[in-house]
C-alpha atoms as a PDB file:
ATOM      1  CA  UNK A   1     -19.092  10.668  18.521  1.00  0.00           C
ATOM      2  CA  UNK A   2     -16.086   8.141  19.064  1.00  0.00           C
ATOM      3  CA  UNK A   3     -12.948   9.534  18.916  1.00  0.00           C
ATOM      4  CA  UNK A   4     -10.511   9.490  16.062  1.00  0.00           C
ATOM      5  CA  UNK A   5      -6.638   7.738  17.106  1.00  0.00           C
ATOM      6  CA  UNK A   6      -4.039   9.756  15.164  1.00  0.00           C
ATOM      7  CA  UNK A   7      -1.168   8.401  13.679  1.00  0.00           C
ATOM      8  CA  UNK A   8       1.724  10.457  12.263  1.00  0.00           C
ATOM      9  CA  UNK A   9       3.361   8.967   8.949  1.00  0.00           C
ATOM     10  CA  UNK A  10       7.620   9.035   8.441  1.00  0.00           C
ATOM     11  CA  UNK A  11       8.116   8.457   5.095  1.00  0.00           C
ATOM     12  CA  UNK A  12      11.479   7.709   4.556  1.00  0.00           C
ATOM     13  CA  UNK A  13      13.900   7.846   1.286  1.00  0.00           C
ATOM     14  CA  UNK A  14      17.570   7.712   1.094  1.00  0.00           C
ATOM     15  CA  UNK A  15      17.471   8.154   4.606  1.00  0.00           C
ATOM     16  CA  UNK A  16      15.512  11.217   5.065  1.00  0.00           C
ATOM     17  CA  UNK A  17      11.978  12.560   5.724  1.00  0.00           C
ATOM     18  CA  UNK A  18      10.251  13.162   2.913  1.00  0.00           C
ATOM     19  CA  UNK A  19       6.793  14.544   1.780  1.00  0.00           C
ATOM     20  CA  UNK A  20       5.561  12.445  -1.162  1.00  0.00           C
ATOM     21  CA  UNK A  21       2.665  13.665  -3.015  1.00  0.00           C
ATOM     22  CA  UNK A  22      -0.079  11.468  -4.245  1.00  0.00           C
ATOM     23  CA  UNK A  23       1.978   8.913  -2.986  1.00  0.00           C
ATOM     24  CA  UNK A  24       4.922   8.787  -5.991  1.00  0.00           C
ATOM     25  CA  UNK A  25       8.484  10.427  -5.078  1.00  0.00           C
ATOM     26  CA  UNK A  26       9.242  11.517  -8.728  1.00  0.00           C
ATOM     27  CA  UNK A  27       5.982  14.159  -8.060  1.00  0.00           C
ATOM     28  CA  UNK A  28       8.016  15.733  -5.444  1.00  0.00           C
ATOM     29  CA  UNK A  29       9.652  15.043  -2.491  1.00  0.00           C
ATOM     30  CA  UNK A  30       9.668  17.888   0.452  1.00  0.00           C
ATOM     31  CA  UNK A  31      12.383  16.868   2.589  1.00  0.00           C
ATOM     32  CA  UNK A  32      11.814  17.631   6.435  1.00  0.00           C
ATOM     33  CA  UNK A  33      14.881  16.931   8.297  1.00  0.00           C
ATOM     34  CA  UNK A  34      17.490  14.766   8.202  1.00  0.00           C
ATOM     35  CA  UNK A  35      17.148  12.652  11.100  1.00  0.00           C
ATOM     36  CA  UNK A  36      13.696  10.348  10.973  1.00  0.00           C
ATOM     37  CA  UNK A  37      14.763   9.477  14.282  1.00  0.00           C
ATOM     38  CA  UNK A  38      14.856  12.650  15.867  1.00  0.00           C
ATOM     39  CA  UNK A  39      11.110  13.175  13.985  1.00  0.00           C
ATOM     40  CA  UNK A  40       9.728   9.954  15.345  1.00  0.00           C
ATOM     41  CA  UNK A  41      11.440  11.168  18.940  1.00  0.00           C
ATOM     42  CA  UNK A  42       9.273  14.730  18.337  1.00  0.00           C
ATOM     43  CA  UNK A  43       5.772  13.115  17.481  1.00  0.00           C
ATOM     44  CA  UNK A  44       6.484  11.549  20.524  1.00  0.00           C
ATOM     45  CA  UNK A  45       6.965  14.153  22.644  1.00  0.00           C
ATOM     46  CA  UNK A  46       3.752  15.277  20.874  1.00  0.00           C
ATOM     47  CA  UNK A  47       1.864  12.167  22.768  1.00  0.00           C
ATOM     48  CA  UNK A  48       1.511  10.134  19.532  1.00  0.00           C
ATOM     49  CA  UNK A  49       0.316   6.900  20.497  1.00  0.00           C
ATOM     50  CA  UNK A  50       1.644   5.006  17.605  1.00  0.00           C
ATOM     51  CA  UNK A  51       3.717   5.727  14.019  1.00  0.00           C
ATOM     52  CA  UNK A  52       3.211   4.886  10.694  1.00  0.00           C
ATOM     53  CA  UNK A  53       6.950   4.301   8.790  1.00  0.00           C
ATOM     54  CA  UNK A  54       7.080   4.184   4.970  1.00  0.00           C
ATOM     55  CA  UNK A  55      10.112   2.767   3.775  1.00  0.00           C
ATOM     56  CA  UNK A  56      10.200   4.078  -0.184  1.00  0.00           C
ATOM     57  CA  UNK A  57      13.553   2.724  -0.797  1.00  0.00           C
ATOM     58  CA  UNK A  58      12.092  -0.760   0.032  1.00  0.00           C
ATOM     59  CA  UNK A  59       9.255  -0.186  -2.172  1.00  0.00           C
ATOM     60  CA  UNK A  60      10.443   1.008  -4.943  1.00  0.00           C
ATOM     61  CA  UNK A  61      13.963  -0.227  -5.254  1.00  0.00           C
ATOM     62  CA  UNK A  62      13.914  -3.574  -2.933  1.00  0.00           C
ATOM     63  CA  UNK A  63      16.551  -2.546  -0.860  1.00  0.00           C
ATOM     64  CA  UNK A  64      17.262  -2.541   3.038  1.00  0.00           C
ATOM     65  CA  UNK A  65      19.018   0.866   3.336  1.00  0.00           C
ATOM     66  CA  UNK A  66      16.958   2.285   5.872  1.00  0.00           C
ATOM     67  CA  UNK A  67      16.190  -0.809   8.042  1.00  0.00           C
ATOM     68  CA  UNK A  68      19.179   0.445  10.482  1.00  0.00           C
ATOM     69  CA  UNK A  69      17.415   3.619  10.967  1.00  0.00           C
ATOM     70  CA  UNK A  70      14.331   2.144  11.144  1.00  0.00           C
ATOM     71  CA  UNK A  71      15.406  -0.570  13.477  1.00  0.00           C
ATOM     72  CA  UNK A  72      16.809   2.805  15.577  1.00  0.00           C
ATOM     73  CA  UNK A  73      13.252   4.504  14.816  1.00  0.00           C
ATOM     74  CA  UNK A  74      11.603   1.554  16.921  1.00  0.00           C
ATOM     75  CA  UNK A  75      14.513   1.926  19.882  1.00  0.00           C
ATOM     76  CA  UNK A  76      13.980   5.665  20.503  1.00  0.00           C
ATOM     77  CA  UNK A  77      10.233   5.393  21.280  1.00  0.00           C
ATOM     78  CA  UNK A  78       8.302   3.333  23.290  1.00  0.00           C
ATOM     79  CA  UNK A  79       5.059   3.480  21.411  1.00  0.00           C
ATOM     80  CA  UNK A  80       4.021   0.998  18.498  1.00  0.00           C
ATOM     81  CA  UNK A  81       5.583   1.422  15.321  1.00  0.00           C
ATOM     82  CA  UNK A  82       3.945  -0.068  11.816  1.00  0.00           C
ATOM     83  CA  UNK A  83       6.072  -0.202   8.906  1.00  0.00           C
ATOM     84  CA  UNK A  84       5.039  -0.365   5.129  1.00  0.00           C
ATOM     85  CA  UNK A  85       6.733  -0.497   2.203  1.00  0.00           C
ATOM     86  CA  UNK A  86       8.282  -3.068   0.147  1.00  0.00           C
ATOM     87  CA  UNK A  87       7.312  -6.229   1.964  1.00  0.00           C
ATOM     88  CA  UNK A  88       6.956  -8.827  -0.596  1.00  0.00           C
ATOM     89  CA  UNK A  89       7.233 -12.004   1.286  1.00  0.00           C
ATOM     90  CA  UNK A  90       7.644 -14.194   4.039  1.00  0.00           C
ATOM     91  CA  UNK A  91      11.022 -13.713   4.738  1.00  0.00           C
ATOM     92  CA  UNK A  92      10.887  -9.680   4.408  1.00  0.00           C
ATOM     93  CA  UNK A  93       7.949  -9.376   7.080  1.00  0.00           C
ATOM     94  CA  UNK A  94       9.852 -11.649   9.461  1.00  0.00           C
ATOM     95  CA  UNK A  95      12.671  -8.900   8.992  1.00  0.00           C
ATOM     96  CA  UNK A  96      10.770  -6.420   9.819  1.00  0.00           C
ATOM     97  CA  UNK A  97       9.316  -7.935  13.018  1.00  0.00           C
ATOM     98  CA  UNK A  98      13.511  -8.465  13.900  1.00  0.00           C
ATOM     99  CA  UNK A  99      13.983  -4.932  13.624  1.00  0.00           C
ATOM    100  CA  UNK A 100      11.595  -4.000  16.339  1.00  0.00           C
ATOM    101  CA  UNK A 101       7.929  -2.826  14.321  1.00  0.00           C
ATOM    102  CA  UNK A 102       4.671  -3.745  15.701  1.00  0.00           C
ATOM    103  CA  UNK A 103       3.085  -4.134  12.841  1.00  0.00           C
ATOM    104  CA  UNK A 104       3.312  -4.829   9.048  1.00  0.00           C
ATOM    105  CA  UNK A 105       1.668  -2.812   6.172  1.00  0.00           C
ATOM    106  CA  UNK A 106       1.293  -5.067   3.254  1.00  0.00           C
ATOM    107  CA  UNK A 107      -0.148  -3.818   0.060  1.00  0.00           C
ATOM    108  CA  UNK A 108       0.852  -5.216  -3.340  1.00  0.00           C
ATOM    109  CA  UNK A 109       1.904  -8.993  -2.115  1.00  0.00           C
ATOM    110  CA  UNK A 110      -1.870  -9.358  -0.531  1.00  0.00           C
ATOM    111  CA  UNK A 111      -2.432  -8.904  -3.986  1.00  0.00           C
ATOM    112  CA  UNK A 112      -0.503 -10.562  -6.071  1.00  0.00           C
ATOM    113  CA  UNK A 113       0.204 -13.357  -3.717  1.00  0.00           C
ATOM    114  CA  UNK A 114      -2.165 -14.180  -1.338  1.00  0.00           C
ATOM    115  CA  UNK A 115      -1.565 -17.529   0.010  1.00  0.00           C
ATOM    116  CA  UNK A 116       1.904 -16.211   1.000  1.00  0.00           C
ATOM    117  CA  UNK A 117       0.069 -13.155   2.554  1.00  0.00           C
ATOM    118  CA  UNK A 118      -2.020 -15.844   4.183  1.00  0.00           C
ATOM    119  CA  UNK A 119       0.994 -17.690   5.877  1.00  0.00           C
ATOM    120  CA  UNK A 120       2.235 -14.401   7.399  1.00  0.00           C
ATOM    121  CA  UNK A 121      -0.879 -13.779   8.446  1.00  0.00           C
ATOM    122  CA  UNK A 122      -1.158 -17.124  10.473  1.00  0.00           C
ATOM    123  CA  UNK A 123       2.356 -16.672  11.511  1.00  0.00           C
ATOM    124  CA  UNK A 124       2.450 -13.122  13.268  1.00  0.00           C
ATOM    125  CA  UNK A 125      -1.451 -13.274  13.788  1.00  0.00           C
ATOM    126  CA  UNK A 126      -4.016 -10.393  11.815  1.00  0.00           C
ATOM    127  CA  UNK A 127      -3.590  -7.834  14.738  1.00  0.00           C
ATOM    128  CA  UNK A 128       0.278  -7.169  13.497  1.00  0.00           C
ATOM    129  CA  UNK A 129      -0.739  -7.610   9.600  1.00  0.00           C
ATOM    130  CA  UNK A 130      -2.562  -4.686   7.957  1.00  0.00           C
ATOM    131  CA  UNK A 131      -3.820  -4.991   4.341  1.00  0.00           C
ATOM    132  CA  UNK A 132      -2.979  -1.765   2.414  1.00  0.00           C
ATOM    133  CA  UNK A 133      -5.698  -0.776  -0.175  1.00  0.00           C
ATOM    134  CA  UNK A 134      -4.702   2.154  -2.569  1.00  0.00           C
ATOM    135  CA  UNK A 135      -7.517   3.393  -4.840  1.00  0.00           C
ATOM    136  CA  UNK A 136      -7.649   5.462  -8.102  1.00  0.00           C
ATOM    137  CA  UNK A 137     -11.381   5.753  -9.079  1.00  0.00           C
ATOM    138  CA  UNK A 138     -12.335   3.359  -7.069  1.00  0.00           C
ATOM    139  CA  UNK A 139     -10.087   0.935  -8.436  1.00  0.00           C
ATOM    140  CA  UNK A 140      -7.539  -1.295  -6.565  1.00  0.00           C
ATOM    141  CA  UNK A 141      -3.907  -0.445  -7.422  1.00  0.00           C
ATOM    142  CA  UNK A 142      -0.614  -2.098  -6.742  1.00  0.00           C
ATOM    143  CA  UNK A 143       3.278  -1.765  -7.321  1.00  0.00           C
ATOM    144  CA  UNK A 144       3.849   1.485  -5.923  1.00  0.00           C
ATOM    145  CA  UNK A 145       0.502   2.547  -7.129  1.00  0.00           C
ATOM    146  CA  UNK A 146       1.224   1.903 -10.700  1.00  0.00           C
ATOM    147  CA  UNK A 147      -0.195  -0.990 -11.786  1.00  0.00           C
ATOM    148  CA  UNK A 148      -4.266  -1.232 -12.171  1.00  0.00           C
ATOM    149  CA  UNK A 149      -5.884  -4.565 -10.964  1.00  0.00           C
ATOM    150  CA  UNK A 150      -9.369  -3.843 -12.629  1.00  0.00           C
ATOM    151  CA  UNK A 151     -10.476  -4.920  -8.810  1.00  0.00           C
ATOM    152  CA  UNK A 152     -13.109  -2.841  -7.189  1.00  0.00           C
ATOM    153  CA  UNK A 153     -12.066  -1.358  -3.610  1.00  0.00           C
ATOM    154  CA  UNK A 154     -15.373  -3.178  -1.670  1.00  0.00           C
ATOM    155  CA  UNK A 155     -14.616  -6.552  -3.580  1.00  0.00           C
ATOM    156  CA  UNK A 156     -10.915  -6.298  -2.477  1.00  0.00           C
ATOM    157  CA  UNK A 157     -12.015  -5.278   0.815  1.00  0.00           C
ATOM    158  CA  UNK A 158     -14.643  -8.113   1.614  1.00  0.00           C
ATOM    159  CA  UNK A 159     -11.794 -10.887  -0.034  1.00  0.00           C
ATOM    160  CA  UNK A 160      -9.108  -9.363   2.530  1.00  0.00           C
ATOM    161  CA  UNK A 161     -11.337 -10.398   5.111  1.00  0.00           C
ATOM    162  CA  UNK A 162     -11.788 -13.678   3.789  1.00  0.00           C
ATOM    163  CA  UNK A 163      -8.363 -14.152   4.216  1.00  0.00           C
ATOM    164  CA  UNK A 164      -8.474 -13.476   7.795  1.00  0.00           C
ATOM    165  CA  UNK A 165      -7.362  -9.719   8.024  1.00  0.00           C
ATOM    166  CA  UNK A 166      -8.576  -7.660  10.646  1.00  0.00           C
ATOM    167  CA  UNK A 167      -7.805  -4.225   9.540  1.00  0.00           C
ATOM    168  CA  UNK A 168      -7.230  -2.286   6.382  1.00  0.00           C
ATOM    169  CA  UNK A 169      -5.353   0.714   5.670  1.00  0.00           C
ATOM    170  CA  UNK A 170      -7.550   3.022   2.993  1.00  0.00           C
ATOM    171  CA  UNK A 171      -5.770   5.333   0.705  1.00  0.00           C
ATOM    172  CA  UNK A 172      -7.385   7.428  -1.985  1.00  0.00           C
ATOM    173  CA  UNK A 173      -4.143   8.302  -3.797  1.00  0.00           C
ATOM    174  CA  UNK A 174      -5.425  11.381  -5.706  1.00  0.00           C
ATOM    175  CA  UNK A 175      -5.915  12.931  -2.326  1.00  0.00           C
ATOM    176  CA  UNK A 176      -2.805  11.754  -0.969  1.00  0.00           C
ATOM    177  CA  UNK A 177      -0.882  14.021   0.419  1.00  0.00           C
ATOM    178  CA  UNK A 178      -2.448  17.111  -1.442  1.00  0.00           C
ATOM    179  CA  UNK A 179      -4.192  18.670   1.729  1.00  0.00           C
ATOM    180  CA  UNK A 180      -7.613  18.998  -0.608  1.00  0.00           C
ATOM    181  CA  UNK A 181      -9.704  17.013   1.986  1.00  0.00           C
ATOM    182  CA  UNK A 182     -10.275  13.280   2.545  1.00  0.00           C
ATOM    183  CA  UNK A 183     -12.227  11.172   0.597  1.00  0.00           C
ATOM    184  CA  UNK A 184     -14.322   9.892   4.077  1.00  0.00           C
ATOM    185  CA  UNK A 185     -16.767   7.990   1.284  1.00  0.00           C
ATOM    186  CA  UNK A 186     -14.197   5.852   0.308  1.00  0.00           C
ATOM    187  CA  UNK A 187     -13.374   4.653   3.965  1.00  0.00           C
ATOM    188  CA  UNK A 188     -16.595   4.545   4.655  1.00  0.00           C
ATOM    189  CA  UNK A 189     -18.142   2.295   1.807  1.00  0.00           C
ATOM    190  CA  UNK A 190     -15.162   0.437   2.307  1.00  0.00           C
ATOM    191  CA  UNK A 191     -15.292  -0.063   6.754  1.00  0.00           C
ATOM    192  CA  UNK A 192     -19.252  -0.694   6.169  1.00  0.00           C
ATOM    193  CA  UNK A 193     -19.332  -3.139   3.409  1.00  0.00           C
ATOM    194  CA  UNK A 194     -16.556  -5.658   4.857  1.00  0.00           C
ATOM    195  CA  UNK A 195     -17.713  -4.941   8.482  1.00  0.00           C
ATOM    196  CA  UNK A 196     -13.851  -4.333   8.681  1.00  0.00           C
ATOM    197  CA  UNK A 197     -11.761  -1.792  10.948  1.00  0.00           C
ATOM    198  CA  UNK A 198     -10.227   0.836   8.831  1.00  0.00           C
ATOM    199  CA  UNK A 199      -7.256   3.168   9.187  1.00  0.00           C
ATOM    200  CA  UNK A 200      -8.215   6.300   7.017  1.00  0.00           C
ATOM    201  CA  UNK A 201      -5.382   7.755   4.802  1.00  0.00           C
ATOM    202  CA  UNK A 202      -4.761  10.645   2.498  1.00  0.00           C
ATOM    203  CA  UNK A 203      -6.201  14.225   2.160  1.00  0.00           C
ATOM    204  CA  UNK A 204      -6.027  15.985   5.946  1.00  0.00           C
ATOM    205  CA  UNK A 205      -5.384  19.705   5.423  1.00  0.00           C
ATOM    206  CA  UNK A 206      -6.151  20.357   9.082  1.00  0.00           C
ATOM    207  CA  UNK A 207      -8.357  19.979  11.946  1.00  0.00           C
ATOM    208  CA  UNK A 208     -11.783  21.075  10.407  1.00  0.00           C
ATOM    209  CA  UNK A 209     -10.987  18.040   8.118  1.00  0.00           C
ATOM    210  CA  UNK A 210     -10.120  15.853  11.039  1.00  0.00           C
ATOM    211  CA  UNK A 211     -13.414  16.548  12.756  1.00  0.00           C
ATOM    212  CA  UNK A 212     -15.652  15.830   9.369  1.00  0.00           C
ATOM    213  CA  UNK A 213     -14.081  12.264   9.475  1.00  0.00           C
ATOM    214  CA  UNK A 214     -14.786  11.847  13.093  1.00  0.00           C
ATOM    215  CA  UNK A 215     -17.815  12.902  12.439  1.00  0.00           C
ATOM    216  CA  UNK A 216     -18.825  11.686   9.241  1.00  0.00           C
ATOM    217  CA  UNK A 217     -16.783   8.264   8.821  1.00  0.00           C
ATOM    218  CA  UNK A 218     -18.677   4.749  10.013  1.00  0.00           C
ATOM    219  CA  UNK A 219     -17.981   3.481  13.803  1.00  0.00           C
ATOM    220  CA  UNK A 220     -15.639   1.090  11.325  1.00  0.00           C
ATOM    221  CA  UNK A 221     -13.228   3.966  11.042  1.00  0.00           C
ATOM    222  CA  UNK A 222     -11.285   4.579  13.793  1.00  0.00           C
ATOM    223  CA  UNK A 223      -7.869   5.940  13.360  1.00  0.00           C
ATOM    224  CA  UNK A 224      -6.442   8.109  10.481  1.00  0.00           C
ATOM    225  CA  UNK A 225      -2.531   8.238   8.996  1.00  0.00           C
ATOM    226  CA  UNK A 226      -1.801  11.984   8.807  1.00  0.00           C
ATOM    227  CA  UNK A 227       1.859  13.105   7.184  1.00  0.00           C
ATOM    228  CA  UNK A 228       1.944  16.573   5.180  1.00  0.00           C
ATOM    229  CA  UNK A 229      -0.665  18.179   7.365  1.00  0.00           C
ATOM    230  CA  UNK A 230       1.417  17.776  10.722  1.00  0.00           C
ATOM    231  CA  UNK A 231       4.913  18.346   8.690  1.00  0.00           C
ATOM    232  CA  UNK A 232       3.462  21.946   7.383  1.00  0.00           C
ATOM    233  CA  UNK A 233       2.064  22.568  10.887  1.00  0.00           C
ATOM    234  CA  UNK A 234      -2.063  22.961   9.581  1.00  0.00           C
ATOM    235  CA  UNK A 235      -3.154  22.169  13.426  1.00  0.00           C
ATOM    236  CA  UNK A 236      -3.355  25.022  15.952  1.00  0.00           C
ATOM    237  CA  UNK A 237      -0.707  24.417  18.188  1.00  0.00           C
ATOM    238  CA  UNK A 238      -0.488  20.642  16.979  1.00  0.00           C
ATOM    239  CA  UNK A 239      -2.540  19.544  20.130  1.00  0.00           C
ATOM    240  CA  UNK A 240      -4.468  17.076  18.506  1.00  0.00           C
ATOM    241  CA  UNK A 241      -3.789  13.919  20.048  1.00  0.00           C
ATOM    242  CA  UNK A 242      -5.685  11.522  22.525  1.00  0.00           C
ATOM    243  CA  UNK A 243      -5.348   8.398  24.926  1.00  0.00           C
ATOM    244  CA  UNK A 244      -5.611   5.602  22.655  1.00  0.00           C
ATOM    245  CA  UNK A 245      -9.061   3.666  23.156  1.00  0.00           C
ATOM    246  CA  UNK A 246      -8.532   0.382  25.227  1.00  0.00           C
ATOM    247  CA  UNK A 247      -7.812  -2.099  22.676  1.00  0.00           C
ATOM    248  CA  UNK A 248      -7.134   0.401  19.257  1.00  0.00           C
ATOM    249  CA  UNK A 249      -3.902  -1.150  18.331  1.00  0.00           C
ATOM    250  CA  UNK A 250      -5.254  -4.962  18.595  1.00  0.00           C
END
């Protein structure tokens, strides 16, 4: 059974940790400390091999307000840090890169714009580009997760790959963030279909739910974005990280 690489998620809004359900801040937004910094300095401590950073304030409002803390975020640990949210062009992903990240997450540009999403891509190479698919029904959705694209997840999947991108990030948003289980299916159908490495997101209550994707989800499915589940402490004792296989972050 290969082994699972978990990646904590700091969302960030006005400058704080936030819990976002279903992946929309007007839902509800928890907050969990002040400092982001100080939380990416704690999953560290936890032996998180990597980070996943949401900036909301760039995705939703198209503003830099948190790239000084997030530039910070990437100074205070030495592990790779991926950062999604808001990055609608050329210009904004080589920003991003300046502040320190690893990796982009791009979801709605791929989208919308693809033979931009292309030049980044050849650029900063596919291992530090993600494609971001959010899913409602199966369906493909964009802008924050508000806007429909009629596309099917698998069709969006397979013309990612097309395009050159190595990995996708899978989110079922109705499960996102609710603690009600993951939708493994999804990632599954998704990984399989495209022949694609895929980062499984939304719907980890705890570790029985952890196990049933290691278990259950396709060789294709090797890492999984956790962020309410850690926050509300649903692991026993939180020791539920590992050495990153050779190679997982490429």
């Amino acid at each position: 059974m290969a082994k699972i690489l978990i990646i904590p998620s700091i969302d960030i809004q006005d400058g704080k940790t936030v819990r976002v359900v279903q992946g929309i801040p007007e839902l509800g937004c928890a907050e969990f400390g002040n400092d982001p910094v100080e939380m990416a300095m704690i999953w560290r401590a936890e032996n998180a091999k990597c980070l996943h950073v949401v900036d909301f304030n760039a995705s939703h409002e198209h503003t830099h307000t948190n790239y000084d803390l997030i530039k910070r975020i990437c100074e205070s640990v030495i592990i790779p840090v991926e950062l999604g949210g808001g990055i609608g062009s050329y210009n904004n992903a080589e920003e991003a890169f300046n502040l320190g990240v690893a990796r982009v997450v791009i979801g709605s540009m791929a989208f919308e714009n693809p033979r931009e999403f292309i030049k980044i891509l050849d650029k900063f190479t596919p291992n530090k580009v993600v494609a971001a698919i959010d899913v409602i029904n199966d369906e493909v959705v964009t802008r924050g997760r508000q806007q429909r694209t009629h596309l099917h997840s698998i069709q969006y999947a397979k013309f990612l790959k097309s395009c050159g991108v190595k990995r996708i990030v899978v989110t079922d948003v109705s499960t996102n963030g609710m603690l009600t289980g993951p939708n493994i299916e999804l990632s599954k159908r998704v990984a399989e279909a495209a022949e694609i490495k895929v980062t499984h997101s939304g719907g980890i209550g705890g570790f029985q739910d952890l196990i049933k994707l290691q278990r259950e989800a396709s060789e294709h499915v090797d890492s999984v974005i956790i962020g309410r589940a850690l926050y509300e402490n649903k692991f026993p004792c939180q020791k539920i990280w590992r050495v990153a296989e050779s190679g997982i972050f490429n």
